[in-house]
C-alpha atoms as a PDB file:
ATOM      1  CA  UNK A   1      10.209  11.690  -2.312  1.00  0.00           C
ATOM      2  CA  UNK A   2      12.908  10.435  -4.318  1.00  0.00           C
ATOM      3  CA  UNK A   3      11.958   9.949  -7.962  1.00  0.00           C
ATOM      4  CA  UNK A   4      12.674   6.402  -8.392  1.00  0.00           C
ATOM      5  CA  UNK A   5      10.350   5.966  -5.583  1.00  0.00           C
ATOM      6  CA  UNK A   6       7.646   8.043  -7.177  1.00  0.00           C
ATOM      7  CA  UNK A   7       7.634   6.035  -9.928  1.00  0.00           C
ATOM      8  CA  UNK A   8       7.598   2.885  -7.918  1.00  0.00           C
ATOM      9  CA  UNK A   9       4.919   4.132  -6.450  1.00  0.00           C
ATOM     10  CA  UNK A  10       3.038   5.300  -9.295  1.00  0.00           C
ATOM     11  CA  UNK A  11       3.306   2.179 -11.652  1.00  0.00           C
ATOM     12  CA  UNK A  12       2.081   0.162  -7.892  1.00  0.00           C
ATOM     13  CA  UNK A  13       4.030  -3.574  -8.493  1.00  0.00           C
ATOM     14  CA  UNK A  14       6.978  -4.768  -9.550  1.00  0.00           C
ATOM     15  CA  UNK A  15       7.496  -7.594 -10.961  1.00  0.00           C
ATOM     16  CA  UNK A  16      10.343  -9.571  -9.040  1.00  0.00           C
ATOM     17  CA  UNK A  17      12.050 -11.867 -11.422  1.00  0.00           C
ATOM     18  CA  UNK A  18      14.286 -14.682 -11.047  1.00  0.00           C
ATOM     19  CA  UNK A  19      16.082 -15.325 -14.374  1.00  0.00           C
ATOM     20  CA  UNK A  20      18.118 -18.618 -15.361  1.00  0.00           C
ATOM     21  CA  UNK A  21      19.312 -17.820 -19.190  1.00  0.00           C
ATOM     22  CA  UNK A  22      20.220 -13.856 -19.622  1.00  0.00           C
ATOM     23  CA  UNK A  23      18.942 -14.557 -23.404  1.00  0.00           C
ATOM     24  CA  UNK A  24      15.911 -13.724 -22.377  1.00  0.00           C
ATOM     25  CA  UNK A  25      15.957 -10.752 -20.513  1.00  0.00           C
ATOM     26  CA  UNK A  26      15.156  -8.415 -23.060  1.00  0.00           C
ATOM     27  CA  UNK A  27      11.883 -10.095 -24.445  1.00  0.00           C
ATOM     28  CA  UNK A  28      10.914 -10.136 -20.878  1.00  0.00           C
ATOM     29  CA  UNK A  29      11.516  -6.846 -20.202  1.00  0.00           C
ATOM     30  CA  UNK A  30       9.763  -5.849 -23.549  1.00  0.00           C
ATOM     31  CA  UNK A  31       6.635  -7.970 -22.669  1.00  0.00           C
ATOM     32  CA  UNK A  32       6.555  -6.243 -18.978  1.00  0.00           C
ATOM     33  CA  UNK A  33       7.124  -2.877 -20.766  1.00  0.00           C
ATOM     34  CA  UNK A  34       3.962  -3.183 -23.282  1.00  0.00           C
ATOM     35  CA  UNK A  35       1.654  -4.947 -20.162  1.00  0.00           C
ATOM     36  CA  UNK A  36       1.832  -1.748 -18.370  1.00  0.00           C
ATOM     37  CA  UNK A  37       4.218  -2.449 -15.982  1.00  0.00           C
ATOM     38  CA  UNK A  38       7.520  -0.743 -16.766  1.00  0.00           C
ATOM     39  CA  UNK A  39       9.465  -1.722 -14.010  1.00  0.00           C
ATOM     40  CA  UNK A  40      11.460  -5.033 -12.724  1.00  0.00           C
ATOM     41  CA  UNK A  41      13.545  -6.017 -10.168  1.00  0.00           C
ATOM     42  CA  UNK A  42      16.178  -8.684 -11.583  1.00  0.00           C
ATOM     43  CA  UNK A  43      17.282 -11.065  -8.370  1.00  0.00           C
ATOM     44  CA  UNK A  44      20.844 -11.685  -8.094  1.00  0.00           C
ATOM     45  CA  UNK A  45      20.165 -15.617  -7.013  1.00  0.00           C
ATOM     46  CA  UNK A  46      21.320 -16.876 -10.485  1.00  0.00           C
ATOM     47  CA  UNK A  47      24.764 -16.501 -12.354  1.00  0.00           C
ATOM     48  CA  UNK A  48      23.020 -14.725 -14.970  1.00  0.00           C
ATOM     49  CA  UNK A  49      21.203 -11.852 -13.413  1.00  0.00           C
ATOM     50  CA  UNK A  50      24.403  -9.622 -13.919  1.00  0.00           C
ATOM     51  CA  UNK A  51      24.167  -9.864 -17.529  1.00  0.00           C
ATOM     52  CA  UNK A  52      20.311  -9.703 -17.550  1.00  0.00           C
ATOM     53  CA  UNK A  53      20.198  -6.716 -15.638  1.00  0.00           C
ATOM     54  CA  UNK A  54      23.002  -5.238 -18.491  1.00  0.00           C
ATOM     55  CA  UNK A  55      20.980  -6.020 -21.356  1.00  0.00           C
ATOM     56  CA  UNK A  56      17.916  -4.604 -20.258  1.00  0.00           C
ATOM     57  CA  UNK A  57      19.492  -1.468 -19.616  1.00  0.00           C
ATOM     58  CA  UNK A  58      21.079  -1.232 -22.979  1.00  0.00           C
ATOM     59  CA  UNK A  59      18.114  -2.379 -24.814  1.00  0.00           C
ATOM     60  CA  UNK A  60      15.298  -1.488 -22.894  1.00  0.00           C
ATOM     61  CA  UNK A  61      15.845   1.672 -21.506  1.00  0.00           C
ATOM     62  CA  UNK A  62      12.726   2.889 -20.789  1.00  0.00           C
ATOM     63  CA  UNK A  63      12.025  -0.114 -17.853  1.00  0.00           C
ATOM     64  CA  UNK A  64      13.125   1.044 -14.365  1.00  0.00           C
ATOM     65  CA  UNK A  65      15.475  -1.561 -13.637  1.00  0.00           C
ATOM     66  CA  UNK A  66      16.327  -3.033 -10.293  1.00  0.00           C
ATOM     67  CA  UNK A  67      18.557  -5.213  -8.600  1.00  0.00           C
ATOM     68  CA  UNK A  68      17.072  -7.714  -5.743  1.00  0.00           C
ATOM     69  CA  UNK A  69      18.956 -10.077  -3.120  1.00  0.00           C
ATOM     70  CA  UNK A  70      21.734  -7.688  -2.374  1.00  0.00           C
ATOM     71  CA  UNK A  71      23.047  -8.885   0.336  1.00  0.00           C
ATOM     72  CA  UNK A  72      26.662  -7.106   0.196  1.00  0.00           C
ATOM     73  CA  UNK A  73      28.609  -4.007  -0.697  1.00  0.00           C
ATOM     74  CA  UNK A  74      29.927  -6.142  -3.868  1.00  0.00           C
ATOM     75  CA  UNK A  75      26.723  -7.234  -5.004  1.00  0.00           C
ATOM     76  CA  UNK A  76      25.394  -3.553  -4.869  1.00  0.00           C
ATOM     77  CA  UNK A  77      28.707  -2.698  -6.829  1.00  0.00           C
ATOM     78  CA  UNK A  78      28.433  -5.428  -9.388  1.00  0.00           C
ATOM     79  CA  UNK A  79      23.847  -4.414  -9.712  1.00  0.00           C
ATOM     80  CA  UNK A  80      24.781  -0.743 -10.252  1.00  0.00           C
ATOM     81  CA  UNK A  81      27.715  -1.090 -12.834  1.00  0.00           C
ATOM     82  CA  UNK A  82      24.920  -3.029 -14.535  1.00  0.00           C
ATOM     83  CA  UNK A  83      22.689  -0.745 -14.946  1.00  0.00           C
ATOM     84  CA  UNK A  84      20.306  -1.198 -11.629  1.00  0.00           C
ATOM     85  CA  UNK A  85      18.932   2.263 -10.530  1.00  0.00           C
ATOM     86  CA  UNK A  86      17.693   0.819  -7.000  1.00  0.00           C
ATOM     87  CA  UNK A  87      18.378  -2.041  -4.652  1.00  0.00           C
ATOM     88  CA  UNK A  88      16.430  -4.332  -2.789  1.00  0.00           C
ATOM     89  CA  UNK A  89      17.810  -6.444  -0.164  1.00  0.00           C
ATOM     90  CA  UNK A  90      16.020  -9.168   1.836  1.00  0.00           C
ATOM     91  CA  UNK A  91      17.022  -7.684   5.016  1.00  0.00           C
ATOM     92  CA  UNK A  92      18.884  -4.603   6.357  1.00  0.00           C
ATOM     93  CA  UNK A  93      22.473  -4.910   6.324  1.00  0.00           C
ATOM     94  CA  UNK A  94      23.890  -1.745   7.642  1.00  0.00           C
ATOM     95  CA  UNK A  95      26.885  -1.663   5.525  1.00  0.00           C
ATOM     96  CA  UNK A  96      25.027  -2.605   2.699  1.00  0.00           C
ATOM     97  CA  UNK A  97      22.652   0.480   3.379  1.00  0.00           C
ATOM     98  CA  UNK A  98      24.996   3.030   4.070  1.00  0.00           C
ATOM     99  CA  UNK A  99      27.058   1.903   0.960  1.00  0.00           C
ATOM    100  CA  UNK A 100      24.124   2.012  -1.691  1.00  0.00           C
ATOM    101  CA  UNK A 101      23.302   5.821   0.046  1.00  0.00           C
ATOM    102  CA  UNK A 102      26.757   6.807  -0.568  1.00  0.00           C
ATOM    103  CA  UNK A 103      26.557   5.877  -4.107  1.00  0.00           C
ATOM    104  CA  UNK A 104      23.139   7.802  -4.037  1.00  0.00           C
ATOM    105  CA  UNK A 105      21.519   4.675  -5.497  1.00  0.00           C
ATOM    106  CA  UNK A 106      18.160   4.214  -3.446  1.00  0.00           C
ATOM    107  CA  UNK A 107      17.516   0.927  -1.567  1.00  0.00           C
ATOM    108  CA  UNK A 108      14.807  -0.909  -0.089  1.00  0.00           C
ATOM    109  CA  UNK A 109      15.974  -3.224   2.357  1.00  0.00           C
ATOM    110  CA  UNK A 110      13.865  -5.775   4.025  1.00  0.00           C
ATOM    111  CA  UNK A 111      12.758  -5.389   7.682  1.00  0.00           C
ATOM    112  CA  UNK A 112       9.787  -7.913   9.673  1.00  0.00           C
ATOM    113  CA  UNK A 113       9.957  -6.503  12.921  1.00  0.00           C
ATOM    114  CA  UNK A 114       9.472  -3.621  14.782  1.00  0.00           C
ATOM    115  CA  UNK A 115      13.397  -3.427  15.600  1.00  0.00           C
ATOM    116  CA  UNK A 116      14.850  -3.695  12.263  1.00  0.00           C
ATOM    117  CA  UNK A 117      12.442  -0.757  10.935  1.00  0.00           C
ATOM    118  CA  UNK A 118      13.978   1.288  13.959  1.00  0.00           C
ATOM    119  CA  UNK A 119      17.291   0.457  12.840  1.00  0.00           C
ATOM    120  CA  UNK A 120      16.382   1.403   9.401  1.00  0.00           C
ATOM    121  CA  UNK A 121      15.206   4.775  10.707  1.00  0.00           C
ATOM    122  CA  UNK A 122      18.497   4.958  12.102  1.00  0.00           C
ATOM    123  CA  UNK A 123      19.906   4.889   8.788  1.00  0.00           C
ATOM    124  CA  UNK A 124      17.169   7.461   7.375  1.00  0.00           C
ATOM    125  CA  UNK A 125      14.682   4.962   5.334  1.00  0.00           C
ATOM    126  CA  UNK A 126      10.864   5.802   5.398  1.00  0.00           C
ATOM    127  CA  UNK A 127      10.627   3.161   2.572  1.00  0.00           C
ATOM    128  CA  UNK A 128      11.214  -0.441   3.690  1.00  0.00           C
ATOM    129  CA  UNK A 129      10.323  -4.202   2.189  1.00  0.00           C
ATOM    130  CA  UNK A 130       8.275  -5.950   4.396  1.00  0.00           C
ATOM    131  CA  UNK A 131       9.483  -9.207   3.551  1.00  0.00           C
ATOM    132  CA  UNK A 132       8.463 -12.490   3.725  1.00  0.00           C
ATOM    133  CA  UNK A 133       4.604 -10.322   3.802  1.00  0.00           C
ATOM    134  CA  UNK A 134       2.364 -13.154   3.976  1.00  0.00           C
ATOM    135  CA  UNK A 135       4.124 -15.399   6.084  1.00  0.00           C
ATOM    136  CA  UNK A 136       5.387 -12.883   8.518  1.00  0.00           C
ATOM    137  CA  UNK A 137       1.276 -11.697   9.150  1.00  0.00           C
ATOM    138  CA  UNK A 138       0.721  -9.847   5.873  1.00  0.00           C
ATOM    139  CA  UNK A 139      -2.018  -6.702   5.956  1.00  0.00           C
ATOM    140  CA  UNK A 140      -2.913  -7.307   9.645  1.00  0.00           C
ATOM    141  CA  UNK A 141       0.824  -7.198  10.664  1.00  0.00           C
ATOM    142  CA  UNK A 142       1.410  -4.029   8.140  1.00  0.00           C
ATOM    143  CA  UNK A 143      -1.165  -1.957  10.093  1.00  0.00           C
ATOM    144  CA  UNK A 144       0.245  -2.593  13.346  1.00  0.00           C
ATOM    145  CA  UNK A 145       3.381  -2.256  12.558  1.00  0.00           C
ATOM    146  CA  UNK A 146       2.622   1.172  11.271  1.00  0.00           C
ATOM    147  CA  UNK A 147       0.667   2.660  14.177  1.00  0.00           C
ATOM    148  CA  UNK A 148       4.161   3.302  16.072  1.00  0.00           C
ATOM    149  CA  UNK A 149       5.427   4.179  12.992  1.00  0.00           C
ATOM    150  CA  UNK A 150       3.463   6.858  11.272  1.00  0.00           C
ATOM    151  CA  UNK A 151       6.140   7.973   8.702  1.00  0.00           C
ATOM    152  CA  UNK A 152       7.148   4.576   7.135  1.00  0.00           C
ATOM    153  CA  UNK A 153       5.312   3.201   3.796  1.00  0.00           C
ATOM    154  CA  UNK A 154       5.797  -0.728   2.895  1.00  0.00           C
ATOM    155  CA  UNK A 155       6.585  -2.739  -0.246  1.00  0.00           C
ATOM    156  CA  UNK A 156       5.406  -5.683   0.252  1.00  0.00           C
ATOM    157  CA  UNK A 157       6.975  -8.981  -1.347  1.00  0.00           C
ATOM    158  CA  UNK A 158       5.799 -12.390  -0.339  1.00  0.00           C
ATOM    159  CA  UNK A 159       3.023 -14.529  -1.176  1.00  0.00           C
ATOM    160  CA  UNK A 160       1.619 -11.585  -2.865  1.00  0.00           C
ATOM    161  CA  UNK A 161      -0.639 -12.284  -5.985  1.00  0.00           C
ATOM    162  CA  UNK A 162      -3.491 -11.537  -8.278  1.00  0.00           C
ATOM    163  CA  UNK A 163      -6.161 -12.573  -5.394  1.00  0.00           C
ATOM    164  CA  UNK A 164      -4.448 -10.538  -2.628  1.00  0.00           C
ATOM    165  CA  UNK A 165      -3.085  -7.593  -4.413  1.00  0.00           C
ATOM    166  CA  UNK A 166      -5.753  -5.017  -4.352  1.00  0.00           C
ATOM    167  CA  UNK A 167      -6.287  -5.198  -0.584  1.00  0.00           C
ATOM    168  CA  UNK A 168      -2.352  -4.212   0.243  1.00  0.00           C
ATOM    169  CA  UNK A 169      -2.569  -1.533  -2.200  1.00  0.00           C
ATOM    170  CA  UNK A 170      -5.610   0.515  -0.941  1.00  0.00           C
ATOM    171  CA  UNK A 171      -3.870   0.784   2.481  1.00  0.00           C
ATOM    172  CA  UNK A 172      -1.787   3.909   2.716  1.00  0.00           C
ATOM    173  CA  UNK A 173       0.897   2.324   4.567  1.00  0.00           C
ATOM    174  CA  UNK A 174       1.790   0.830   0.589  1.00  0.00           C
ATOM    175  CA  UNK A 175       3.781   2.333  -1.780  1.00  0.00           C
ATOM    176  CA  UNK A 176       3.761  -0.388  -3.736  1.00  0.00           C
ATOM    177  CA  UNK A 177       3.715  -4.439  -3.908  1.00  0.00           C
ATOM    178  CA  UNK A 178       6.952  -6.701  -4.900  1.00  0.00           C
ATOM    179  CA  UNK A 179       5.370 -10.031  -7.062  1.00  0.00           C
ATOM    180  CA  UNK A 180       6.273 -12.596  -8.871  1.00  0.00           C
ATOM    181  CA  UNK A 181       3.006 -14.149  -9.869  1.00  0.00           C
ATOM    182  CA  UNK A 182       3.218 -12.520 -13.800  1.00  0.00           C
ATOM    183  CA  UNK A 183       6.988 -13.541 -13.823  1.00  0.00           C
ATOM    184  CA  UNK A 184       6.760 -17.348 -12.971  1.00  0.00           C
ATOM    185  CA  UNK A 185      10.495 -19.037 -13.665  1.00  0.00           C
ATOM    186  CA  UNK A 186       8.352 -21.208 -16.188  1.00  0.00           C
ATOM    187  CA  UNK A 187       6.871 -18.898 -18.301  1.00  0.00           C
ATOM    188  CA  UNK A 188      10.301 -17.334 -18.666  1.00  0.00           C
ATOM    189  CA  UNK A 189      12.354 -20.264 -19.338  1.00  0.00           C
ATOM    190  CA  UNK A 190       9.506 -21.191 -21.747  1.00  0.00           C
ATOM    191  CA  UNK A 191       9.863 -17.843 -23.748  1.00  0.00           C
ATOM    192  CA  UNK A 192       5.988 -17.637 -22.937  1.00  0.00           C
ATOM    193  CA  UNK A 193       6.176 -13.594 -23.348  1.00  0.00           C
ATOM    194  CA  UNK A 194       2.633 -13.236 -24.550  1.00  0.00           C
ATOM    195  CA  UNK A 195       1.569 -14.724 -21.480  1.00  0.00           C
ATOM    196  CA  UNK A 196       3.542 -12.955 -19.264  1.00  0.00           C
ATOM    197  CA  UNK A 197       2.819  -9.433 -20.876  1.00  0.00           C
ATOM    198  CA  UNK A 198      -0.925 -10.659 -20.616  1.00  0.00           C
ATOM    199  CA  UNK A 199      -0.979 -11.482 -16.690  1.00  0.00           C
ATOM    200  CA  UNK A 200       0.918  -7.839 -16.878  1.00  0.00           C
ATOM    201  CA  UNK A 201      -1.684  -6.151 -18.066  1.00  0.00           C
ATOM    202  CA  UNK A 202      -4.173  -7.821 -15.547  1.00  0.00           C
ATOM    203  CA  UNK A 203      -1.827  -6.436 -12.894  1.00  0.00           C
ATOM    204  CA  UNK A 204      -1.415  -2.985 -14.474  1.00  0.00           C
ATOM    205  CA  UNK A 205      -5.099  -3.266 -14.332  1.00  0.00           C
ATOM    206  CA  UNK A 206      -5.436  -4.037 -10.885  1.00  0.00           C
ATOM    207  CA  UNK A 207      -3.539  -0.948  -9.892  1.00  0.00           C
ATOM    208  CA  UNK A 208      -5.817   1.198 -11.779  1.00  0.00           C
ATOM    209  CA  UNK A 209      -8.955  -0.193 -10.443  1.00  0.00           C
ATOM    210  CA  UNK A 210      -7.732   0.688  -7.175  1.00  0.00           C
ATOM    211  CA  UNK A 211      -6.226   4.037  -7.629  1.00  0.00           C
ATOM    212  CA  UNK A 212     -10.014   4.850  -9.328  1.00  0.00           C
ATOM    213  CA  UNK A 213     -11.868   3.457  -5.976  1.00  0.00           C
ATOM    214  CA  UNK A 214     -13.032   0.278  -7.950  1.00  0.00           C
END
């Protein structure tokens, strides 16, 4: 497996963030870092998430940064000369794909449907986003999705949160859960960084309960 995957998979959920003010990257990062979760992907929906996704990687090095809402060639450009080590994309663009594996920077693209993950096993993905999860059948749709296809694992993003966690993650199907419930665009915007490295740690927490059968 690759390694950036392997430690996806080991740390179990990353935080997806949406960030309005790149001022406060860092402390968010930092407050991720010391709740246990050392990874986060940075969505390129705001003006700032270029420059966020910079100064984590100069100043936080130790976080496994990530670039989300790629949708083009540029964007994947732009997320790597930033410092993202993977990309995740809400969907699977081809091009998109095929340009991130040429870099050799890993991406997750999105899929819903039992058509897009056979294009993406065109392209050579066993990892995919299943993405929107809840809304598109969550859990139930996961495991029969997978029957046909026995070598694909999901990250699930979506509607996932503290109170539905734990269930994706003792399926095998999951590598690990996308989530934004520790990252809310308030807390950030309110520099509430104690807060959000708290809810952190209840998530780090989560993924150790079920990794020990709790």
């Amino acid at each position: 497996m690759d390694n950036v995957l392997l430690r996806i998979s080991e740390i179990g959920i990353v935080p997806v963030v949406k960030i309005d003010d790149a001022e406060k990257a860092v402390p968010l990062a930092k407050a991720l870092y010391a709740g246990g979760l050392p990874v986060v992907e940075i969505t390129l929906r705001t003006v700032p998430a270029a420059e966020a996704l910079r100064r984590i990687a100069a100043e936080v090095p130790e976080m496994l940064l990530g670039a989300g809402t790629v949708l083009t060639c540029q964007h994947a450009d732009a997320a790597v000369d930033a410092g993202a080590r993977f990309i995740v994309s809400p969907g699977t663009n081809q091009r998109v794909v095929r340009h991130c594996q040429e870099m050799g920077v890993l991406i997750v693209p999105g899929v819903v449907t039992p058509t897009e993950i056979e294009a993406a096993l065109e392209l050579g993905l066993e990892v995919l986003k299943f993405f929107p999860a809840e809304p598109s059948g969550g859990l139930p749709m996961i495991k029969a999705l997978s029957a046909p296809y026995p070598g694909i694992r999901f990250i699930p993003t979506g509607g996932i949160s503290a109170a539905n966690v734990a269930d994706y993650l003792r399926n095998e199907k999951i590598l690990a859960c996308g989530g934004s419930w520790m990252v809310k665009d308030t807390a950030i915007n309110d520099s509430e960084f104690g807060k959000i490295q708290s809810m952190a740690r209840k998530a780090a927490d989560i993924v150790k309960a079920v990794r020990e059968g709790h």
